[in-house]
Protein backbone atom coordinates (compact mmCIF):
# COMPACT_ATOMS: atom_id res chain seq x y z
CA UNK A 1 -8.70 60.25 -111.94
CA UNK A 2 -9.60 61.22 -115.44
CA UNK A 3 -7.98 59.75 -118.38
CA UNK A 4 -5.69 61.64 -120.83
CA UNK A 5 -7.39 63.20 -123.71
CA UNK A 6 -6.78 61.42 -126.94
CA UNK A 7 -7.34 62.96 -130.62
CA UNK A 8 -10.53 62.61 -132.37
CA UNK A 9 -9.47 64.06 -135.49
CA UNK A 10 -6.66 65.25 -137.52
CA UNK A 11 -6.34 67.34 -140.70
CA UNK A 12 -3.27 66.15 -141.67
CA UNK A 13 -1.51 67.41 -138.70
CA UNK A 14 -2.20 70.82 -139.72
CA UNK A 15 -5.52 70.97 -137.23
CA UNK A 16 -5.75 68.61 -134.29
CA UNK A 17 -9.27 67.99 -132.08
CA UNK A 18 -8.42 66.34 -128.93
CA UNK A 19 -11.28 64.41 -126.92
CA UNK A 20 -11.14 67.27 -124.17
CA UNK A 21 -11.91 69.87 -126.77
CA UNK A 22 -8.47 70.98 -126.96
CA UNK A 23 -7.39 72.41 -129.87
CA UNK A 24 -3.29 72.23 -131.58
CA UNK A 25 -2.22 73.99 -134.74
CA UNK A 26 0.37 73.93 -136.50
CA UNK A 27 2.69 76.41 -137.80
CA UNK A 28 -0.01 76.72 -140.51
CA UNK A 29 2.12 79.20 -142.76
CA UNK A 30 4.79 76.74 -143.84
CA UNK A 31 2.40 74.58 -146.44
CA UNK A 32 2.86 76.94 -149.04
CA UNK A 33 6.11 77.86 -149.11
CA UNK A 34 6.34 79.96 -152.08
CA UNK A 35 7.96 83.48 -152.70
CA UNK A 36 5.54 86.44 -152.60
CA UNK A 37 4.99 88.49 -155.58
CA UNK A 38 4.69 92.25 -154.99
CA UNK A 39 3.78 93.23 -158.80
CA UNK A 40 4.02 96.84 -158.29
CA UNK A 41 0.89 96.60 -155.31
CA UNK A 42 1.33 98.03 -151.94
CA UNK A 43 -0.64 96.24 -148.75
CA UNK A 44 -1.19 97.13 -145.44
CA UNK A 45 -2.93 95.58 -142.26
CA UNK A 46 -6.39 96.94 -140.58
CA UNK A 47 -7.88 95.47 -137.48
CA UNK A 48 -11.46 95.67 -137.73
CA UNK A 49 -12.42 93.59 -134.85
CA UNK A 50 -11.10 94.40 -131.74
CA UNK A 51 -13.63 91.75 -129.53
CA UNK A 52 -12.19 89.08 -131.78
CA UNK A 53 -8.77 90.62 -132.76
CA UNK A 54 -9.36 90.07 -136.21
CA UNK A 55 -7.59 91.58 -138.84
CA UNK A 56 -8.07 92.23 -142.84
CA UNK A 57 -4.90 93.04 -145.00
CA UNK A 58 -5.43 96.50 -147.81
CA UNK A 59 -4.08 95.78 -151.76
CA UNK A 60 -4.02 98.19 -154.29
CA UNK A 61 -1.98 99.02 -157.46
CA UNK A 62 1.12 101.63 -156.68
CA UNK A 63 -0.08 103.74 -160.37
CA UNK A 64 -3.79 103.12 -161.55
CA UNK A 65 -3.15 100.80 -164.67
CA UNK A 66 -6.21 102.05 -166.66
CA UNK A 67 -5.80 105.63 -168.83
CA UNK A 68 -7.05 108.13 -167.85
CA UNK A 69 -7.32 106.86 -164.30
CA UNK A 70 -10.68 105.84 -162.76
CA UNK A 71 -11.81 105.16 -159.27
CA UNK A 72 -10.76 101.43 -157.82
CA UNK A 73 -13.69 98.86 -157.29
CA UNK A 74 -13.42 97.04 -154.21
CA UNK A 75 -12.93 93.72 -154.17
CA UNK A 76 -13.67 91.52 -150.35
CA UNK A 77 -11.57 88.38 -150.71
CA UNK A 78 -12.70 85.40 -148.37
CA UNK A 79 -9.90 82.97 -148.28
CA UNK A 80 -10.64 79.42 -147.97
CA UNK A 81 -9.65 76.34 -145.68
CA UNK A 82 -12.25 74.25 -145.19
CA UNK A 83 -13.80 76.85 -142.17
CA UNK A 84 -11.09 74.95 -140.56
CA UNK A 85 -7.03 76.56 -141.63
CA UNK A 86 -6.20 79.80 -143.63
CA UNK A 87 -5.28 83.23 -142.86
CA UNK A 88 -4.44 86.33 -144.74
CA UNK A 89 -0.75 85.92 -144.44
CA UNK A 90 -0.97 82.58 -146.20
CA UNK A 91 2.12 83.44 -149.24
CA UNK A 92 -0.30 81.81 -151.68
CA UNK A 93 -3.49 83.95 -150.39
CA UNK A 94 -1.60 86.93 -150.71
CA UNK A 95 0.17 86.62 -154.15
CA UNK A 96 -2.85 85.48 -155.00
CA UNK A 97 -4.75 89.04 -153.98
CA UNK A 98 -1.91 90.91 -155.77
CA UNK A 99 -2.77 89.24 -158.56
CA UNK A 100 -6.33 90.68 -158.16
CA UNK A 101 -5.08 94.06 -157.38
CA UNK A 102 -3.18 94.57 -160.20
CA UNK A 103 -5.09 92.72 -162.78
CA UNK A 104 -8.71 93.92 -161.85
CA UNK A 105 -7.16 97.76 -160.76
CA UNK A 106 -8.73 97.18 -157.92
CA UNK A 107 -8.36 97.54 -153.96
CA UNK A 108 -8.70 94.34 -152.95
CA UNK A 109 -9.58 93.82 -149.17
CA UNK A 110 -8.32 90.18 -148.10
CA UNK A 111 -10.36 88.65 -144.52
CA UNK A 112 -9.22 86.61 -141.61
CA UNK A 113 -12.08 85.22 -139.77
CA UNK A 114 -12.18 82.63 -136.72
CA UNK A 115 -11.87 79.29 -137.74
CA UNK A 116 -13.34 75.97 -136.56
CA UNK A 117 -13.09 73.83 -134.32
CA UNK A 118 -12.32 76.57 -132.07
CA UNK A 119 -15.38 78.60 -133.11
CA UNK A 120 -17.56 77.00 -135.31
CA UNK A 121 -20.62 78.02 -137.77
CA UNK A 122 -21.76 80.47 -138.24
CA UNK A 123 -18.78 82.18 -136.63
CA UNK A 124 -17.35 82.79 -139.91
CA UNK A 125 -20.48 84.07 -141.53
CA UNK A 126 -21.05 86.76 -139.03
CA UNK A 127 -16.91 87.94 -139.67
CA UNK A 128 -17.68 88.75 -143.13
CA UNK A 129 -20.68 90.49 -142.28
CA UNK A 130 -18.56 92.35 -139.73
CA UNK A 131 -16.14 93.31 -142.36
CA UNK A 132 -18.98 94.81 -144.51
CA UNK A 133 -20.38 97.17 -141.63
CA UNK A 134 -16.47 98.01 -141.04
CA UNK A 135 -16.08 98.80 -144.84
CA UNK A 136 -19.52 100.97 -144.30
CA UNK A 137 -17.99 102.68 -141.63
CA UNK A 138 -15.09 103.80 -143.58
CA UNK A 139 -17.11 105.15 -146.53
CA UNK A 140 -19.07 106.70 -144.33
CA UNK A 141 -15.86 108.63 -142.75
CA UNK A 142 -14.25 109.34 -145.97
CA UNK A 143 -17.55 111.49 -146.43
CA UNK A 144 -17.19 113.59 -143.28
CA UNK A 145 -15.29 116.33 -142.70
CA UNK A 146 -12.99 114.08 -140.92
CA UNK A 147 -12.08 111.23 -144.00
CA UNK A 148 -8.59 111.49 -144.95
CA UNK A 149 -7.21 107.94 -145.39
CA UNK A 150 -5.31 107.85 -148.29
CA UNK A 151 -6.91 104.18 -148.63
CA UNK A 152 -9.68 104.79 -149.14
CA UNK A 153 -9.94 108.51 -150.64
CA UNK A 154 -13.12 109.03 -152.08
CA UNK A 155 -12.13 110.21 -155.47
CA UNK A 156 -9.65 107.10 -155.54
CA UNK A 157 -12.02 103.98 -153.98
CA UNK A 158 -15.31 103.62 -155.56
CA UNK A 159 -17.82 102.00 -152.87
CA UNK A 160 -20.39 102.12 -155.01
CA UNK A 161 -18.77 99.17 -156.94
CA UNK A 162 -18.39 96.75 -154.71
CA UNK A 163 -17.67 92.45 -155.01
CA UNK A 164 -17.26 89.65 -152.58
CA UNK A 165 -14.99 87.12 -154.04
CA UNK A 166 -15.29 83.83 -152.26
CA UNK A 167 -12.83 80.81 -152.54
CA UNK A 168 -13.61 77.35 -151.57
CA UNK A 169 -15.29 77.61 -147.91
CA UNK A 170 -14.80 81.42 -148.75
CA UNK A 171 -17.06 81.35 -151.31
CA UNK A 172 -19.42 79.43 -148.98
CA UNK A 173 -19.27 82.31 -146.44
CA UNK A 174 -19.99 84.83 -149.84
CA UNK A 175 -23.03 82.87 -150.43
CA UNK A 176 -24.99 83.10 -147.34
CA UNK A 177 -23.30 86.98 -147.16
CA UNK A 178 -25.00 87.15 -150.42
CA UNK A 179 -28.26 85.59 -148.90
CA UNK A 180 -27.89 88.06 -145.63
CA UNK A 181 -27.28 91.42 -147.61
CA UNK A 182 -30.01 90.23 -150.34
CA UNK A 183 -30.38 93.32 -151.52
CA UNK A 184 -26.67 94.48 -152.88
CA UNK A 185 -27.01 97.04 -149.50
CA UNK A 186 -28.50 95.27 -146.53
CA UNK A 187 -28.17 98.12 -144.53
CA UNK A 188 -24.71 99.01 -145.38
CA UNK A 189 -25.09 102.22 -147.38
CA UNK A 190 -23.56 104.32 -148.93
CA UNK A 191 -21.68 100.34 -149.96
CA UNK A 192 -23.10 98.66 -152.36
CA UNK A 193 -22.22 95.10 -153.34
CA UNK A 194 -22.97 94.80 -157.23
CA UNK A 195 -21.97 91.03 -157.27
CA UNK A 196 -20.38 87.87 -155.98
CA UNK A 197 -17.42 85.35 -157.52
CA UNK A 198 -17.78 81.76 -155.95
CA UNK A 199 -14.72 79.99 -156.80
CA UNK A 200 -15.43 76.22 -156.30
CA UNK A 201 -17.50 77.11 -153.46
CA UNK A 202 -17.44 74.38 -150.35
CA UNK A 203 -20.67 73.11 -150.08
CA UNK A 204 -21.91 69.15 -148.91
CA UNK A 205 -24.53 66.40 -148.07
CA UNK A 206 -25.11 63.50 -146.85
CA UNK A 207 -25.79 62.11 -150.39
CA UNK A 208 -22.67 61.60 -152.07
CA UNK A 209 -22.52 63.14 -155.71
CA UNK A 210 -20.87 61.26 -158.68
CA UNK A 211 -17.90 63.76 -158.87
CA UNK A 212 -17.11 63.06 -155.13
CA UNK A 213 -16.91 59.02 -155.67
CA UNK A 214 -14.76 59.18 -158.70
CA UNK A 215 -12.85 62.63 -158.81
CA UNK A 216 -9.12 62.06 -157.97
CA UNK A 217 -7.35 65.39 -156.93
CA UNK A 218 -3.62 65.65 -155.56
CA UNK A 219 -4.84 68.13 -152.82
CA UNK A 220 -8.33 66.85 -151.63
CA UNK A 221 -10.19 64.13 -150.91
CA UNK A 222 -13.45 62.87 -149.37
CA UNK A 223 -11.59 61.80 -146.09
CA UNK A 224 -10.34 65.58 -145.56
CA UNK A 225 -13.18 67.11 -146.78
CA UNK A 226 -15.11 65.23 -144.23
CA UNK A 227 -13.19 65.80 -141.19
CA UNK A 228 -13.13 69.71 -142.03
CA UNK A 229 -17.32 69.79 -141.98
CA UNK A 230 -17.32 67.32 -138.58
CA UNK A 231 -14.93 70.08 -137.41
CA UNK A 232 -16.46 73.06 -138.47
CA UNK A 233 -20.77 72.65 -138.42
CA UNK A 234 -22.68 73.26 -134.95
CA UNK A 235 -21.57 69.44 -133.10
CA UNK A 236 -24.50 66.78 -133.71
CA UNK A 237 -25.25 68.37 -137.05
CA UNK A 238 -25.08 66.54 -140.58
CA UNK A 239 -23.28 67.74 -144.04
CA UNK A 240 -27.54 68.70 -144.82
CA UNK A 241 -27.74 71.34 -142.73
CA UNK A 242 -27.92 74.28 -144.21
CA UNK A 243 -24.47 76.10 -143.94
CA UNK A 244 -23.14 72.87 -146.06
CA UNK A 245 -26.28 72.24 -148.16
CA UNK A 246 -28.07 75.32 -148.82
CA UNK A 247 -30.66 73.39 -151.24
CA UNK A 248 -30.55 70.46 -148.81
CA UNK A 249 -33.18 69.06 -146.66
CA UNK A 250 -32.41 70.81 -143.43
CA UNK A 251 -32.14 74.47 -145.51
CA UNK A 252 -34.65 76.60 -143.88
CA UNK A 253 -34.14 79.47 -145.97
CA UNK A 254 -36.31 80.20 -149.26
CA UNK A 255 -33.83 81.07 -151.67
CA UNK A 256 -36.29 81.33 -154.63
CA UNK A 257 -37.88 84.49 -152.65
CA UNK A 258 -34.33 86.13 -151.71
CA UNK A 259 -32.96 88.91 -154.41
CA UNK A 260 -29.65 88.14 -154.58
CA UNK A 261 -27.01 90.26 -156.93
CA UNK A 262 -25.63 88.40 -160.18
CA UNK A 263 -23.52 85.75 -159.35
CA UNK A 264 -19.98 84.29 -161.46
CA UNK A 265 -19.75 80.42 -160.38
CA UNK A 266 -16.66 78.55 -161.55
CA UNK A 267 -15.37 75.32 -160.84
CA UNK A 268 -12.61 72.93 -162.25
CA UNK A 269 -13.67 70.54 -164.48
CA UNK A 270 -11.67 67.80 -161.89
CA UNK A 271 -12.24 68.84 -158.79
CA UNK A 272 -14.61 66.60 -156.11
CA UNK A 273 -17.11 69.77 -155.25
CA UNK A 274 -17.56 70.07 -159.48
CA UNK A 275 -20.86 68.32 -159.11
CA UNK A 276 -22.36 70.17 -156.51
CA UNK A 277 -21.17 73.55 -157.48
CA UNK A 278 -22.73 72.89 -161.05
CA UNK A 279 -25.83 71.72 -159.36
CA UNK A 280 -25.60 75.05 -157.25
CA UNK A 281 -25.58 77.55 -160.06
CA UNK A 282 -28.33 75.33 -162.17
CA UNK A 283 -31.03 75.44 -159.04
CA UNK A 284 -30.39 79.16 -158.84
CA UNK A 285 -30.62 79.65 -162.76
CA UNK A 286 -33.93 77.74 -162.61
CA UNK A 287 -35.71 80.17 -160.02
CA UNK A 288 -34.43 83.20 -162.42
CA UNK A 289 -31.21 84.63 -160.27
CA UNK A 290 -28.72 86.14 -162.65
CA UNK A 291 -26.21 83.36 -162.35
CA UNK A 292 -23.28 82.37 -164.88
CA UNK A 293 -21.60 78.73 -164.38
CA UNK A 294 -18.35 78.60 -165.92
CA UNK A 295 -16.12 75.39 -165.99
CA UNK A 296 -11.83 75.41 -166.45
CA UNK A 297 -11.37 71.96 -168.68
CA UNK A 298 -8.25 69.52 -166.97
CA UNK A 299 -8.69 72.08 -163.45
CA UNK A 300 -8.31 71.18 -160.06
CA UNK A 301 -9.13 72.75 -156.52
CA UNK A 302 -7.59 75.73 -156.23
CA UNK A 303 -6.05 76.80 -159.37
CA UNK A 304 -6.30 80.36 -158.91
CA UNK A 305 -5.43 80.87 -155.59
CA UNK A 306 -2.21 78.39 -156.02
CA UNK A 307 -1.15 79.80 -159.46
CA UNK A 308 -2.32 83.08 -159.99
CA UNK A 309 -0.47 83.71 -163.13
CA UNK A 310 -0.95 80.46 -164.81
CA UNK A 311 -2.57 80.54 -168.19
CA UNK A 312 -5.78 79.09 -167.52
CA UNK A 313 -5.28 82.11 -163.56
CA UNK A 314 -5.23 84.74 -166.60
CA UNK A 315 -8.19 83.71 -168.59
CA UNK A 316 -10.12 83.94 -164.72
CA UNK A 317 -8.99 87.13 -164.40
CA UNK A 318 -10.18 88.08 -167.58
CA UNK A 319 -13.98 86.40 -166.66
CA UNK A 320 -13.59 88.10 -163.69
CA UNK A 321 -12.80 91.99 -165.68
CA UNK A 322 -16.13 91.03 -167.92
CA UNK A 323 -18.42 90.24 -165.07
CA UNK A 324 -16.88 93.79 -162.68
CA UNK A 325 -17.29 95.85 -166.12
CA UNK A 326 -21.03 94.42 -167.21
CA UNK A 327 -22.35 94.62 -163.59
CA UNK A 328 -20.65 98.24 -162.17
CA UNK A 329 -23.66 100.30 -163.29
CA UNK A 330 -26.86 97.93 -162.98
């Protein structure tokens, strides 16, 4: 008789791995208990995966906010959770993509993928690259006789101006998208991604870096942090491998002979990844991408997607107006 499974790990009691590769989660939605802001933006639901049943969530402003009115950018928002917790519905995702919506003019397309333990890398990867073929097959309708939805009307939505906003493991998944589409099409014309935001992007090694061993954040740690990459990367694989450590020893990829789109990397100037987001965008800068690091002074984990209307949230949003506006036409 077999013994009773026991856990092996547990994000505090959010995500539980039991030794029989059971899986428990909790009622994820009530850790950010916040009201939702509507801010004059409408949203609406899609499900653009049916094997996987996953679904992506529509923003966009109610009246244009730019005179005279021109066509919306898109903007694909990959929430993060550490690959692990996270979904669309999340009160602080969502105010969080208003905020885009309305402050960028923009419709803002916000992602569920599957999350680890249950599926693990690069299970998320190939969701966002699903999303992109089912935002390429929506262009491509609203330019047959037969495109009529009013979300994405042609002479409203511009899919020629199109960004992948990635936050914390999100803006993981935007990097090797990034990597994958290389190009700014990759095969998904008439789309064309112009350029990617990595907002304290979740990357890792085996080597700890100096903002790891001394940072001190209320929300993260090295403990969690840990547990989400045991949880989420292929079992018997280290924090080198690639999908945590794209410069790392394991990466098998070389990035110096990829064309990638400009970048926008930010990071808190307190949070534990600071280090090896910094040393991200530097490696990158040094091969000649078109990269720009930019650091928030006293700025932890997540201060954008927790407080999207915070003063240091609105001087973002105004990086993030700069870097649509001076890369829309390259």
């Amino acid at each position: 008789m077999g013994s009773l499974a026991h856990m092996v790990e547990d994000c505090n009691g959010v995500v539980q791995l039991y030794s029989d590769g059971s899986v428990y989660r909790s009622d994820e939605n009530i850790h950010f208990p916040m009201p939702l802001i509507n801010n004059g933006v409408l949203f609406k639901d899609f499900l653009y995966d049916k094997t996987h049943h996953l679904h992506l969530r529509l923003y966009k402003p109610a009246v244009s906010q730019t005179l005279p009115p021109r066509k919306l950018p898109i903007i694909v928002f990959i929430h993060g959770g550490g690959f692990c917790v996270g979904s669309r519905v999340w009160p602080n995702f969502q105010n969080c993509c208003v905020r885009l919506a309305s402050g960028l003019d923009a419709l803002v397309v916000s992602i569920d993928y599957r999350l680890a333990p249950e599926h693990r890398l690069p299970a998320a990867m190939e969701d966002a690259y699903s999303v992109m073929k089912w935002l390429q097959s929506q262009a491509l309708m609203m330019s047959s006789e037969n495109g009529d939805d009013a979300w994405f009307n042609s002479s409203e939505v511009d899919f020629d101006r199109v960004f992948v906003l990635g936050d914390s493991s999100g803006g993981n998944i935007a990097h090797h998208l990034a990597v994958r589409i290389a190009d700014g099409s990759g095969g998904l014309s008439p789309v064309r991604v112009r350029g990617y935001i990595l907002l304290a992007p979740f990357y890792g090694g085996v080597e700890r870096t100096k903002s790891e061993e001394t940072a001190n954040e209320a929300m993260l740690n090295l403990d969690i942090l840990d547990k989400f990459w045991r949880l989420s990367l292929p079992i018997g694989e280290t924090r080198d491998h690639s999908f945590a450590n794209p410069f790392g020893p394991r990466s098998s990829v070389k990035l110096e002979e990829v064309r990638l789109e400009p970048m926008l990397v930010v990071a808190g100037e307190c949070e534990l990844l600071k280090d090896r987001v910094h040393d991200y965008a530097n490696k990158f800068k040094e091969m000649g991408k078109k990269i720009d690091y930019v650091e928030f002074e006293k700025q932890e984990h997540g201060f954008f997607t927790n407080d999207p209307y915070s003063k240091t949230s609105n001087e973002f949003l105004q990086l993030l107006n700069k870097f649509i506006f001076d890369n829309s036409s390259i």
